[in-house]
N, C-alpha and C. Protein backbone atom coordinates (compact mmCIF):
# COMPACT_ATOMS: atom_id res chain seq x y z
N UNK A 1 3.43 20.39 -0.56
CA UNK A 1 4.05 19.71 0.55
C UNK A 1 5.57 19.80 0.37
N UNK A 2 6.45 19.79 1.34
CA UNK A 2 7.63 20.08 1.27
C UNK A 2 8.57 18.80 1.19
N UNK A 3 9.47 18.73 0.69
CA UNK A 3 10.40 17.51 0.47
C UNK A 3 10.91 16.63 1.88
N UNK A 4 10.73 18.07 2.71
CA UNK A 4 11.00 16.92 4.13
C UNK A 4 10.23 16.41 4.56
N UNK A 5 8.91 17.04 4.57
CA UNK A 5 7.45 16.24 4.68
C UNK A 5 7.41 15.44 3.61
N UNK A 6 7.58 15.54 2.76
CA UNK A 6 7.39 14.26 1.61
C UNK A 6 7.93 13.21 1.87
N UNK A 7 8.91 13.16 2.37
CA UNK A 7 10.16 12.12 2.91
C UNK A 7 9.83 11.49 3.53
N UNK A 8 9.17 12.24 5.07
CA UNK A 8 8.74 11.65 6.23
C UNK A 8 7.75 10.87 6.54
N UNK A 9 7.10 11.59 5.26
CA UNK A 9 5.52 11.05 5.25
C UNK A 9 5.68 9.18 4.50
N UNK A 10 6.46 9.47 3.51
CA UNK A 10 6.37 8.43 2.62
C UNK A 10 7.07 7.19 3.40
N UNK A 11 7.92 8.05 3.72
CA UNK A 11 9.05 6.79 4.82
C UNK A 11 7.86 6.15 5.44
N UNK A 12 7.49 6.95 6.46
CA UNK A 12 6.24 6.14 7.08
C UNK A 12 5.71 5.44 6.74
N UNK A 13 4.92 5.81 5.65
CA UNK A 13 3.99 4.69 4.72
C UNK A 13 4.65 3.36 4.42
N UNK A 14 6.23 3.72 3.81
CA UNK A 14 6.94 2.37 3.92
C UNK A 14 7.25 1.76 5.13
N UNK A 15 7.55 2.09 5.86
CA UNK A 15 7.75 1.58 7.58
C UNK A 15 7.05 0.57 7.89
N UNK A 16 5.27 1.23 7.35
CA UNK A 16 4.25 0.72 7.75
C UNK A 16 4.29 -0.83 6.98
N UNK A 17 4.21 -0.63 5.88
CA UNK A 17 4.27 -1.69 4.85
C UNK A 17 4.98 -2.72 5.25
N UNK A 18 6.20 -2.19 5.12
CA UNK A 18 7.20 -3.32 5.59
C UNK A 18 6.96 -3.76 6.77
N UNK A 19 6.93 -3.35 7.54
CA UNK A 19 5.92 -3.92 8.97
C UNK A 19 4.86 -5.20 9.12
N UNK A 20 3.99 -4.49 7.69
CA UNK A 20 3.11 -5.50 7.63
C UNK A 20 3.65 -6.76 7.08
N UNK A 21 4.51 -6.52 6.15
CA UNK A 21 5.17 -7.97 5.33
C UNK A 21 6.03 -8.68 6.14
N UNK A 22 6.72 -8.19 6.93
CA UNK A 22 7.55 -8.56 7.93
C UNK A 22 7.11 -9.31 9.03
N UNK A 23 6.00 -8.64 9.63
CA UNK A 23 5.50 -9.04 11.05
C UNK A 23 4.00 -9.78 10.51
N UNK A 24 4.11 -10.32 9.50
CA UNK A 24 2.56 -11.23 8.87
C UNK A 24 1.47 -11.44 10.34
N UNK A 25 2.57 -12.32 11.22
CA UNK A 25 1.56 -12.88 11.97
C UNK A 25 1.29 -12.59 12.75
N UNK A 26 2.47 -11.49 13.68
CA UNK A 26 1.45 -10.77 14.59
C UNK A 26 0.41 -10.09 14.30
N UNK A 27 0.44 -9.04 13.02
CA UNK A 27 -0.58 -8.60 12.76
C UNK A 27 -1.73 -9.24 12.71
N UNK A 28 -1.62 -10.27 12.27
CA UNK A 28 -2.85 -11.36 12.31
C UNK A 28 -3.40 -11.77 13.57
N UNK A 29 -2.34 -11.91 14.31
CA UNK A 29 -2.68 -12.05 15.97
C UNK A 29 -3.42 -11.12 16.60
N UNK A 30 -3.09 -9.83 15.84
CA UNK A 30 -4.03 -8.71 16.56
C UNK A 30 -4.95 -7.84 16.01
N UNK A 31 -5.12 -8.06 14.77
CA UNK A 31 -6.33 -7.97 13.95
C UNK A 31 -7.50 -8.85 13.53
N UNK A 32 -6.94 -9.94 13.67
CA UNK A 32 -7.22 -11.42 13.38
C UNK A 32 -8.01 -11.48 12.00
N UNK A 33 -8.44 -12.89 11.68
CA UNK A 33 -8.89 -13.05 10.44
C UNK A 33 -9.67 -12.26 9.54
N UNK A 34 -9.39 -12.42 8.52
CA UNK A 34 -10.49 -11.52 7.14
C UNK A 34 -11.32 -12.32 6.34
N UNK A 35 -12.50 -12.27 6.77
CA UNK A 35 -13.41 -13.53 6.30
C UNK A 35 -13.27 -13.77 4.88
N UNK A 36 -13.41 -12.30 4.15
CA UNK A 36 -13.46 -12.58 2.61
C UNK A 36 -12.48 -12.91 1.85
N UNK A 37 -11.30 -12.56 2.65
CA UNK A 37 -9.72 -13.13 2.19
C UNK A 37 -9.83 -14.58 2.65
N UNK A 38 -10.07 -15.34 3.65
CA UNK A 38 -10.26 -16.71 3.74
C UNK A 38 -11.43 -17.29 2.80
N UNK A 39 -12.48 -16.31 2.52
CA UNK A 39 -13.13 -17.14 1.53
C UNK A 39 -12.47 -17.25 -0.12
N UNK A 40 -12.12 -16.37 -0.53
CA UNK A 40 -11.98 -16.06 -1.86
C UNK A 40 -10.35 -16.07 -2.03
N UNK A 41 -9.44 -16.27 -1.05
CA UNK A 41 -7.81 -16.52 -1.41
C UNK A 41 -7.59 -17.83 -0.25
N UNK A 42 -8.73 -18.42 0.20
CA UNK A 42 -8.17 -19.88 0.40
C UNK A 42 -7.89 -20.10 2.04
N UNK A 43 -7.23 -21.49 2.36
CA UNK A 43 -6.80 -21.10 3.53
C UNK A 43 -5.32 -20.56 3.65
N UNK A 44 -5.05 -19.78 4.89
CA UNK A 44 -4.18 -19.17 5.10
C UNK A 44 -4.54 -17.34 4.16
N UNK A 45 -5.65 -17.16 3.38
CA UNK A 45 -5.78 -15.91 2.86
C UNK A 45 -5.69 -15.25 3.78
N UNK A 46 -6.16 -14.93 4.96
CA UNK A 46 -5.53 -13.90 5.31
C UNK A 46 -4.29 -13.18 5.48
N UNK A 47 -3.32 -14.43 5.79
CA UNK A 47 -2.02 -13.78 6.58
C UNK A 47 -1.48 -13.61 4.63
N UNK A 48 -2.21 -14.02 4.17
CA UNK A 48 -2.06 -13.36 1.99
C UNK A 48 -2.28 -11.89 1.48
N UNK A 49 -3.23 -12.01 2.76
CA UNK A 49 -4.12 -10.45 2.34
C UNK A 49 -3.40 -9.31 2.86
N UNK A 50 -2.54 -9.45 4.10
CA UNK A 50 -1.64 -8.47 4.88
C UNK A 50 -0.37 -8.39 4.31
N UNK A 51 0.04 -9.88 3.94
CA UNK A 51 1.50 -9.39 3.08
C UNK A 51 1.05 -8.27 1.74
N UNK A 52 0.18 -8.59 1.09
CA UNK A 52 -0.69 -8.07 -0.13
C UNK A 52 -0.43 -6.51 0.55
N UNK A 53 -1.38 -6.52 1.48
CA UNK A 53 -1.56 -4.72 1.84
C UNK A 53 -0.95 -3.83 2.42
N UNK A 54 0.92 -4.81 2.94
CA UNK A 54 1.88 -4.24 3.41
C UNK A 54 2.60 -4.13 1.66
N UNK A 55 2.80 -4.50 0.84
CA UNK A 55 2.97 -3.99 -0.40
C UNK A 55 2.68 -3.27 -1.13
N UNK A 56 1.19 -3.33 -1.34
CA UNK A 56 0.28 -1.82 -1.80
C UNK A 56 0.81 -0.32 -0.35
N UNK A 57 1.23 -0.42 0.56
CA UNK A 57 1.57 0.36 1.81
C UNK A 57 2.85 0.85 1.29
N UNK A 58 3.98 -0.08 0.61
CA UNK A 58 5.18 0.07 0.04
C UNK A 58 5.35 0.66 -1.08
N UNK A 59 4.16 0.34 -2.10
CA UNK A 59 4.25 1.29 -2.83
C UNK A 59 3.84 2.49 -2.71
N UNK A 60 2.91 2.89 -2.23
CA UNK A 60 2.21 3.94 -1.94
C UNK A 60 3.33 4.98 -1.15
N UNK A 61 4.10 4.27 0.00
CA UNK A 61 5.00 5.10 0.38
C UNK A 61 6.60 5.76 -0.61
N UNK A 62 6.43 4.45 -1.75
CA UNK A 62 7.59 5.38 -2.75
C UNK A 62 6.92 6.33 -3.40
N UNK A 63 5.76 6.18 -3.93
CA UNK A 63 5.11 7.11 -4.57
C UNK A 63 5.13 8.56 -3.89
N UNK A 64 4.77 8.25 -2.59
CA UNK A 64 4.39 9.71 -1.94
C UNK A 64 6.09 10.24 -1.94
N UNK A 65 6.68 9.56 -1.34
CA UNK A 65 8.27 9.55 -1.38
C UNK A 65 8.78 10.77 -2.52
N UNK A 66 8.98 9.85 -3.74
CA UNK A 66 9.57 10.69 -4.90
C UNK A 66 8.77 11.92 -5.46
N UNK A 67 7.43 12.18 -4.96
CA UNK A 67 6.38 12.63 -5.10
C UNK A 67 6.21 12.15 -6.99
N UNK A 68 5.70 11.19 -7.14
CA UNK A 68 5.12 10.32 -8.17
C UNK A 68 3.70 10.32 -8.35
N UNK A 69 2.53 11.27 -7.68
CA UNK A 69 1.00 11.13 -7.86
C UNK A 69 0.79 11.41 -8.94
N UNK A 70 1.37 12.51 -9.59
CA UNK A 70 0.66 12.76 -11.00
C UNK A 70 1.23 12.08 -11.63
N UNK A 71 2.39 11.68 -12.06
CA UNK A 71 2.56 10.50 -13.13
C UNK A 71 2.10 9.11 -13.09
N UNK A 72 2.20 9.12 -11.82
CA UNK A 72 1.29 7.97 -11.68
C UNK A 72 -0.32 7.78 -11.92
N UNK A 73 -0.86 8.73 -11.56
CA UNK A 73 -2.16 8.76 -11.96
C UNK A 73 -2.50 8.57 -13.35
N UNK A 74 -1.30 9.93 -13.98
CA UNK A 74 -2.00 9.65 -15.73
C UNK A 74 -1.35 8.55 -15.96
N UNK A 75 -0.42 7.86 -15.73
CA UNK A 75 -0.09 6.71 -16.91
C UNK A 75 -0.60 5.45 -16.43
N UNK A 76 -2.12 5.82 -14.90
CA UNK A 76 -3.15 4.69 -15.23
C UNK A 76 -4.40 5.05 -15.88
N UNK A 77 -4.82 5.98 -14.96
CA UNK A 77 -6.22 6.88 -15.38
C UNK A 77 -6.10 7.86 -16.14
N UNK A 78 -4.95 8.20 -16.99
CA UNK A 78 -4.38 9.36 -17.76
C UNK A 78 -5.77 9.09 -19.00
N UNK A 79 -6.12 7.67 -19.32
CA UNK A 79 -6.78 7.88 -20.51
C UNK A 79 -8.32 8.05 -20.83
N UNK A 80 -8.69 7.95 -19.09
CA UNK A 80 -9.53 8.04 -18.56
C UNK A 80 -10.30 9.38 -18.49
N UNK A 81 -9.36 9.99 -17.68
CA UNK A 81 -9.84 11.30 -17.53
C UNK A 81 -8.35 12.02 -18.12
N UNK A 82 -8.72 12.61 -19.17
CA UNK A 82 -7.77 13.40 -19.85
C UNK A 82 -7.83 14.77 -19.41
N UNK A 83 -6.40 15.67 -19.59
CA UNK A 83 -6.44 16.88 -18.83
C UNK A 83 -7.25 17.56 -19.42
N UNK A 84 -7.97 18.56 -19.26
CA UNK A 84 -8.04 19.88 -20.39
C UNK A 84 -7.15 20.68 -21.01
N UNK A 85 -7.09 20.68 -22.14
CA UNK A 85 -6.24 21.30 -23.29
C UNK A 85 -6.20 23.00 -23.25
């Protein structure tokens, strides 16, 4: 993938994110509730669960950004699945 697509792409992903953290409640307004986030993070879990997944959105978009997949991968699952030698 090319650095300007990498850019564009990732920007996006952050756009998105921040969107979600930003705009909590409309999104909520127009997705509306998440049963298992109101059961298991309480009341108000949902509008918890969107700030939550506009963050995982934020990271995901630096990652794609700096292009960070493979280091990122091994230095979670690096010990997991080890390369071949």
């Amino acid at each position: 993938m090319g650095i300007i697509l990498r850019i564009l792409l990732g920007g996006a992903i952050l756009a998105v994110g921040i969107g979600f953290v930003w705009k909590t409640r409309d999104i909520y307004g127009f997705f509306g509730s998440v049963p298992f986030a109101e059961k298991y993070l309480g009341g108000g879990g949902s509008t918890l669960f969107y700030k939550l997944l506009g963050i995982v959105f934020c990271f995901i978009g630096f990652i794609v950004m700096f292009n960070l997949w493979d280091a990122f991968l091994q230095a979670t699952l690096g010990s997991l699945f080890p390369r071949p030698a």
